[in-house]
N, C-alpha and C. Protein backbone atom coordinates (compact mmCIF):
# COMPACT_ATOMS: atom_id res chain seq x y z
N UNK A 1 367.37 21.32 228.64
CA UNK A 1 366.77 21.38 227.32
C UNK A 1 367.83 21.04 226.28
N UNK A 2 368.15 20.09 225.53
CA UNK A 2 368.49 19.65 224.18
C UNK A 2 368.34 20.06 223.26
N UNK A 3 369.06 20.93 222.29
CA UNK A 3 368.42 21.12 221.12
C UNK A 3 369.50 20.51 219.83
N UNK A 4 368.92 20.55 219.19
CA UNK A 4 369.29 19.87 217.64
C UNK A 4 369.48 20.68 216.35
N UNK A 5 370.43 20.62 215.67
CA UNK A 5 370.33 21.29 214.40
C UNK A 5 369.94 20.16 213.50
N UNK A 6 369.63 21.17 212.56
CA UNK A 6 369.06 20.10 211.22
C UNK A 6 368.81 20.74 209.90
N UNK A 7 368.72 20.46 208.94
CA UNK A 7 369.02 21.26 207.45
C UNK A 7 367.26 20.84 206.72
N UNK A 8 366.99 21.99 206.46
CA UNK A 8 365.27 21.90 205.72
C UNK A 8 365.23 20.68 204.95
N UNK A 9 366.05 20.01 203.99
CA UNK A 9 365.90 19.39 203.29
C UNK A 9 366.94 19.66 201.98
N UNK A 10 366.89 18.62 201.14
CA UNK A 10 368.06 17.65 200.47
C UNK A 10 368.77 19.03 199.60
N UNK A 11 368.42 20.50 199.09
CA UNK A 11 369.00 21.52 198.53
C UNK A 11 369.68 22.38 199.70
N UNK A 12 369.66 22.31 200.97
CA UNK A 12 370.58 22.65 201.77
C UNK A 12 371.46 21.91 202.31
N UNK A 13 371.12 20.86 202.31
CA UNK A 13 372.29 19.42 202.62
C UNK A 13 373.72 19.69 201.15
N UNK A 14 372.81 20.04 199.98
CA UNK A 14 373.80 20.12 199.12
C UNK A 14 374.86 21.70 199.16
N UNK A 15 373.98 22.57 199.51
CA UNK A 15 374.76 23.55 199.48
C UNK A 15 375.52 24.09 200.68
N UNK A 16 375.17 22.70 201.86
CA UNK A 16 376.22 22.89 203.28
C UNK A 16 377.68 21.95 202.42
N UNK A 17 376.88 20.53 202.12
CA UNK A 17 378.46 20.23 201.15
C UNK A 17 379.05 20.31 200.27
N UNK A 18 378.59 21.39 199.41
CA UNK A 18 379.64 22.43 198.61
C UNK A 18 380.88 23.18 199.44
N UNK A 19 380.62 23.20 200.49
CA UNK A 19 381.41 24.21 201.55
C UNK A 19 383.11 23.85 201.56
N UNK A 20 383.99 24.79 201.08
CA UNK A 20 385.32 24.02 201.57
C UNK A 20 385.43 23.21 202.84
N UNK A 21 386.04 22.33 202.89
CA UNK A 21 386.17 21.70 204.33
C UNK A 21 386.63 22.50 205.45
N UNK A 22 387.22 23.21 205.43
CA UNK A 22 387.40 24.28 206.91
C UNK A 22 385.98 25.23 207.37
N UNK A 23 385.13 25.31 206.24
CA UNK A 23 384.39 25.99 206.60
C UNK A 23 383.22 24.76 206.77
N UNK A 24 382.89 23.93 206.48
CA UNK A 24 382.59 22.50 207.03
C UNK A 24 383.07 22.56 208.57
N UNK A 25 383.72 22.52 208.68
CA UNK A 25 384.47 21.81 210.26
C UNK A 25 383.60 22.86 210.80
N UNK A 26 383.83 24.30 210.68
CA UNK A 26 383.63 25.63 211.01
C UNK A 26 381.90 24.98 211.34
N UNK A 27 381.12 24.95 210.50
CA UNK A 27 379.39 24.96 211.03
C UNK A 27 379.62 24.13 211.95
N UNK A 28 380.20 22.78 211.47
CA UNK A 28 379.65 21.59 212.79
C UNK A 28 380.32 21.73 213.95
N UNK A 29 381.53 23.04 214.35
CA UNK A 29 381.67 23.26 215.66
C UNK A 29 380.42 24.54 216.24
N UNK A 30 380.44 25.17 215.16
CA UNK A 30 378.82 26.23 215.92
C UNK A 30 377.82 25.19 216.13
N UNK A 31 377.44 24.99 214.95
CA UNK A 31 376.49 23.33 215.51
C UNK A 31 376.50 23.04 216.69
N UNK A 32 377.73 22.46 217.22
CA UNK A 32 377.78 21.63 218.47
C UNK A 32 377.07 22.98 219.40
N UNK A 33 377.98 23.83 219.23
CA UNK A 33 378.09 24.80 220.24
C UNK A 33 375.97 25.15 220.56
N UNK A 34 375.07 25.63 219.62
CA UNK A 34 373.80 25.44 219.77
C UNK A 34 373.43 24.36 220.33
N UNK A 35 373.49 23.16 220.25
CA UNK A 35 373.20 22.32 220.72
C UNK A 35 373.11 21.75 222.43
N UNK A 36 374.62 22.15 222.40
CA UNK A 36 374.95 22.28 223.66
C UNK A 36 374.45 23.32 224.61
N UNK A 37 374.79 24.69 224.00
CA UNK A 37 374.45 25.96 225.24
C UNK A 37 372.90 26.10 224.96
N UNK A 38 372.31 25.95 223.47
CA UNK A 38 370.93 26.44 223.23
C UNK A 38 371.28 27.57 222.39
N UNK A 39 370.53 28.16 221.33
CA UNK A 39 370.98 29.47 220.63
C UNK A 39 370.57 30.99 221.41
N UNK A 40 370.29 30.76 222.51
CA UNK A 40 370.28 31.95 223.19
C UNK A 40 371.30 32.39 224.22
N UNK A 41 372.43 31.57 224.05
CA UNK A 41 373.71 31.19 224.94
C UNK A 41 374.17 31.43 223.98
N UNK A 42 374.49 31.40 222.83
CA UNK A 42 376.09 31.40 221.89
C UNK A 42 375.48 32.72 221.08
N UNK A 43 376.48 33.36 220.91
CA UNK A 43 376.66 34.87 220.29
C UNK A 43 377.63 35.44 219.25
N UNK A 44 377.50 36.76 218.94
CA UNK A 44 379.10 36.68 217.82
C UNK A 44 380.27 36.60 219.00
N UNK A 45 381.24 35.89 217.77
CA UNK A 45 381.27 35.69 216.62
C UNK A 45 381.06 34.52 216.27
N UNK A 46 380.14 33.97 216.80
CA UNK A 46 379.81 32.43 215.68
C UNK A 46 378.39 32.88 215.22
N UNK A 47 377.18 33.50 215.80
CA UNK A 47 375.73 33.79 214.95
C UNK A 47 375.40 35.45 215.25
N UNK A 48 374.82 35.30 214.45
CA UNK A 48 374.39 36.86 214.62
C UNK A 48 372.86 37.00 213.95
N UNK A 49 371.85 37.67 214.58
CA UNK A 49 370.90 38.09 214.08
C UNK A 49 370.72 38.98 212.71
N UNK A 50 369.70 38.13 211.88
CA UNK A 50 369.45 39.10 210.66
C UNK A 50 368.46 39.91 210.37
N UNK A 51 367.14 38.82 210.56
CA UNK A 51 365.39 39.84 210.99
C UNK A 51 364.39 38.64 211.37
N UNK A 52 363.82 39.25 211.92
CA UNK A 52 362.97 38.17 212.60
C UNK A 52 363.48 37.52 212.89
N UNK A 53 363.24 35.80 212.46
CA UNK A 53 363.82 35.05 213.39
C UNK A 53 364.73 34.18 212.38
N UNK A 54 365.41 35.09 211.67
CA UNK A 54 366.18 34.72 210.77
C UNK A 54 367.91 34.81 211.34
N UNK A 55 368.62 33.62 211.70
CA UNK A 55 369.93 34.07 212.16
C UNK A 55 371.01 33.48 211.45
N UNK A 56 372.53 33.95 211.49
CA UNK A 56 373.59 33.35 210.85
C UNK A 56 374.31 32.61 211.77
N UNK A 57 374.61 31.53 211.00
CA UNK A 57 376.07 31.30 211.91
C UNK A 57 376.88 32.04 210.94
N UNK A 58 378.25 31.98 211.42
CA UNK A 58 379.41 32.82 210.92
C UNK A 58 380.32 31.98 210.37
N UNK A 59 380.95 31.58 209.63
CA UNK A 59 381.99 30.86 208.87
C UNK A 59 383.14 31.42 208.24
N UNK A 60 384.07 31.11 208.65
CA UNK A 60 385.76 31.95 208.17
C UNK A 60 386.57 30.90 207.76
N UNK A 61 387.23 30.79 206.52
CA UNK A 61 388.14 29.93 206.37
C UNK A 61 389.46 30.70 205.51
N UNK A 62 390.40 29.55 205.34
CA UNK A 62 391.28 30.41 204.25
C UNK A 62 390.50 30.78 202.43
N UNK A 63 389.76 30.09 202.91
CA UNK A 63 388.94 30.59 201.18
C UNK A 63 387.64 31.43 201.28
N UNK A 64 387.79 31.61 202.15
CA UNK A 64 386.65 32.80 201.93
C UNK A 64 385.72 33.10 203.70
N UNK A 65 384.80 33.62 203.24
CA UNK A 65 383.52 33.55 204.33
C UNK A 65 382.27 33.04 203.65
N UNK A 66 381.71 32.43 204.56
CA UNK A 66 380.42 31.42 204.27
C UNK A 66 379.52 31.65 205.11
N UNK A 67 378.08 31.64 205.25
CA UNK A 67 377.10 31.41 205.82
C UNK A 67 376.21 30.60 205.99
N UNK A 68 375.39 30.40 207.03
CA UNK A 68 374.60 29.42 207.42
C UNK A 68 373.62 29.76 207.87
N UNK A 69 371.91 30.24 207.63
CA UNK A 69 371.14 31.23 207.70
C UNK A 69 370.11 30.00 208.43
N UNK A 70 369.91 30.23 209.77
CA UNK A 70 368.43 29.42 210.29
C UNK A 70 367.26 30.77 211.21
N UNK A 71 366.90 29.39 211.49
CA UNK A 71 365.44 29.65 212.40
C UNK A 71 365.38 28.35 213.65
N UNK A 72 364.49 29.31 214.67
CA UNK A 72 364.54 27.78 215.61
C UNK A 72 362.68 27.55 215.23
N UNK A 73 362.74 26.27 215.41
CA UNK A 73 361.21 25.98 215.63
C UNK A 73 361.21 24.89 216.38
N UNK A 74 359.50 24.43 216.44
CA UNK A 74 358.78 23.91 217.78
C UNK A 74 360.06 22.75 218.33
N UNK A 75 360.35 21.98 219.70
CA UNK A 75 360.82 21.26 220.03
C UNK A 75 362.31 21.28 219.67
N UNK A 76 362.58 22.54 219.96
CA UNK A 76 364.10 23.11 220.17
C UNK A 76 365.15 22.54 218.97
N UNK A 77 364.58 22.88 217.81
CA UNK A 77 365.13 22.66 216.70
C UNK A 77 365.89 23.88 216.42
N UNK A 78 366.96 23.97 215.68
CA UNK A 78 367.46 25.43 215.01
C UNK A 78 367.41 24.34 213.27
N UNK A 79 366.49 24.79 212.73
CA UNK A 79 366.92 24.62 211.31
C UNK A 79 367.47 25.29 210.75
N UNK A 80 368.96 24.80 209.72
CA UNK A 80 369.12 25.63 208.54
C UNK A 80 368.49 25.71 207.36
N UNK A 81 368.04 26.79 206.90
CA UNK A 81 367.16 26.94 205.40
C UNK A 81 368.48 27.29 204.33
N UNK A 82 369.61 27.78 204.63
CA UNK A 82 370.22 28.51 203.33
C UNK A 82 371.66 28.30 203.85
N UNK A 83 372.80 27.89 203.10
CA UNK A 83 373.87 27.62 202.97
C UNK A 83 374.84 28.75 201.89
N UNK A 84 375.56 29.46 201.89
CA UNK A 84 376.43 30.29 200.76
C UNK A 84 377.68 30.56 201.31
N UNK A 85 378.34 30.82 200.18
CA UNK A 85 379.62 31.59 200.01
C UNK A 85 379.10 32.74 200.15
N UNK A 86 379.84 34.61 200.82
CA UNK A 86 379.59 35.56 201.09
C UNK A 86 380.45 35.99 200.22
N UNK A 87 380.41 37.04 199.02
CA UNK A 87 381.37 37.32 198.71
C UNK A 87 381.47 39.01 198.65
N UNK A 88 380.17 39.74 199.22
CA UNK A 88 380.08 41.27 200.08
C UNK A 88 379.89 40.96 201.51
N UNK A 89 380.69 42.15 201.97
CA UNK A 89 380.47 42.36 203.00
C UNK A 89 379.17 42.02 204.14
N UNK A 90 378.40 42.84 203.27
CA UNK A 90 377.04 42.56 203.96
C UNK A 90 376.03 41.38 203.26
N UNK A 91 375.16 40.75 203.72
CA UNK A 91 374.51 39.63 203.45
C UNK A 91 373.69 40.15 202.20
N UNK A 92 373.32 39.25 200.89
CA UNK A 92 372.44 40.17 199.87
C UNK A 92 371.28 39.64 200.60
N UNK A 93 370.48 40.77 200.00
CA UNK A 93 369.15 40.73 200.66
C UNK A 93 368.39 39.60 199.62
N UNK A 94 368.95 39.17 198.60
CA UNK A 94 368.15 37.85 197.72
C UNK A 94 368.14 36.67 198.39
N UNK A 95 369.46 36.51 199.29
CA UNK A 95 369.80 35.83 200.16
C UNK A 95 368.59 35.38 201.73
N UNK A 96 368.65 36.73 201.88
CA UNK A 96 367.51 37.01 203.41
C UNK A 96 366.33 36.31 202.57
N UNK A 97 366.17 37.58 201.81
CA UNK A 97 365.03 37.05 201.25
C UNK A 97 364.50 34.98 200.99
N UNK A 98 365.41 34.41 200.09
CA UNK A 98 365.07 33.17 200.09
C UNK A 98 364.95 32.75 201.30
N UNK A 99 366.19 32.40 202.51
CA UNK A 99 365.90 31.94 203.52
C UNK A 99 364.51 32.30 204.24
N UNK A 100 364.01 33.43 203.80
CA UNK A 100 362.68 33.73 204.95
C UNK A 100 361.69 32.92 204.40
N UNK A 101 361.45 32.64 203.43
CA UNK A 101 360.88 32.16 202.35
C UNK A 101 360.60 30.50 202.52
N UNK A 102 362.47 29.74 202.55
CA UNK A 102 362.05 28.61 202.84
C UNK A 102 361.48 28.30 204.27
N UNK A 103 362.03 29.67 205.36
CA UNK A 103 361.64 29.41 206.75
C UNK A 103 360.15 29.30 206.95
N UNK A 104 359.74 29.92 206.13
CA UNK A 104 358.05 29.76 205.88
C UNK A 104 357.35 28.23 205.72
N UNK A 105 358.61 27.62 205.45
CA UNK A 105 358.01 26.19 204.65
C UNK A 105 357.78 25.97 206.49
N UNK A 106 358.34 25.95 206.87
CA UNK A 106 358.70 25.34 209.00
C UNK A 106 357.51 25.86 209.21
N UNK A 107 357.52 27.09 209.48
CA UNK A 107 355.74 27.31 210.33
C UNK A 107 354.78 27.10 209.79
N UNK A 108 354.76 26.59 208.11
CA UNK A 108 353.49 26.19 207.52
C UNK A 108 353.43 24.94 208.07
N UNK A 109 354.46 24.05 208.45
CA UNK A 109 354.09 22.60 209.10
C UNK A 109 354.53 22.03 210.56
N UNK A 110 354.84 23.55 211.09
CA UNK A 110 354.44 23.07 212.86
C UNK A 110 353.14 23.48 213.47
């Protein structure tokens, strides 16, 4: 089984390349890593579950921590809906919140 990452559309494309470049490099090696094992093979510390079927990848650089908030849908996709800088500890829930939100846009059109 193959799977693919991919970004909802053109406001997460922008806010994956806002990302310092280390934390750039940082997604597109978790990237690979889903792709390759499948997201039920790769674990922390590169993703971690948030709710439902809302998950992170993990991002560490010298400037900070970053996130990368998806969902998988039909035909072994993991989309990302939400791209940020972390700057608490824990994820804000405005944060969860939007991503569930755009993840909604995915099962309204599979």
């Amino acid at each position: 089984m193959v799977w693919t990452v991919e970004t909802l559309n053109e406001n997460v494309d922008e806010e994956l390349e806002s990302l310092p470049l280390e934390m750039m490099a940082r997604f597109v090696h978790i990237a690979r890593l889903l792709e390759e094992f499948g997201p039920m093979q790769v674990r922390e510390p590169h993703i971690k579950h948030i709710r439902g079927k809302l998950y992170e990848m993990r991002m560490r650089g010298k400037s900070g921590i970053s996130r990368a908030l998806y969902v998988t849908a039909k035909n072994e996709r993991i989309v990302v809906v939400r791209v940020f800088i972390k700057k608490a500890q824990k994820t804000p829930e405005r944060e969860i919140k939007l991503a569930l939100k755009r993840a909604q846009e995915i099962e309204d059109n599979d």
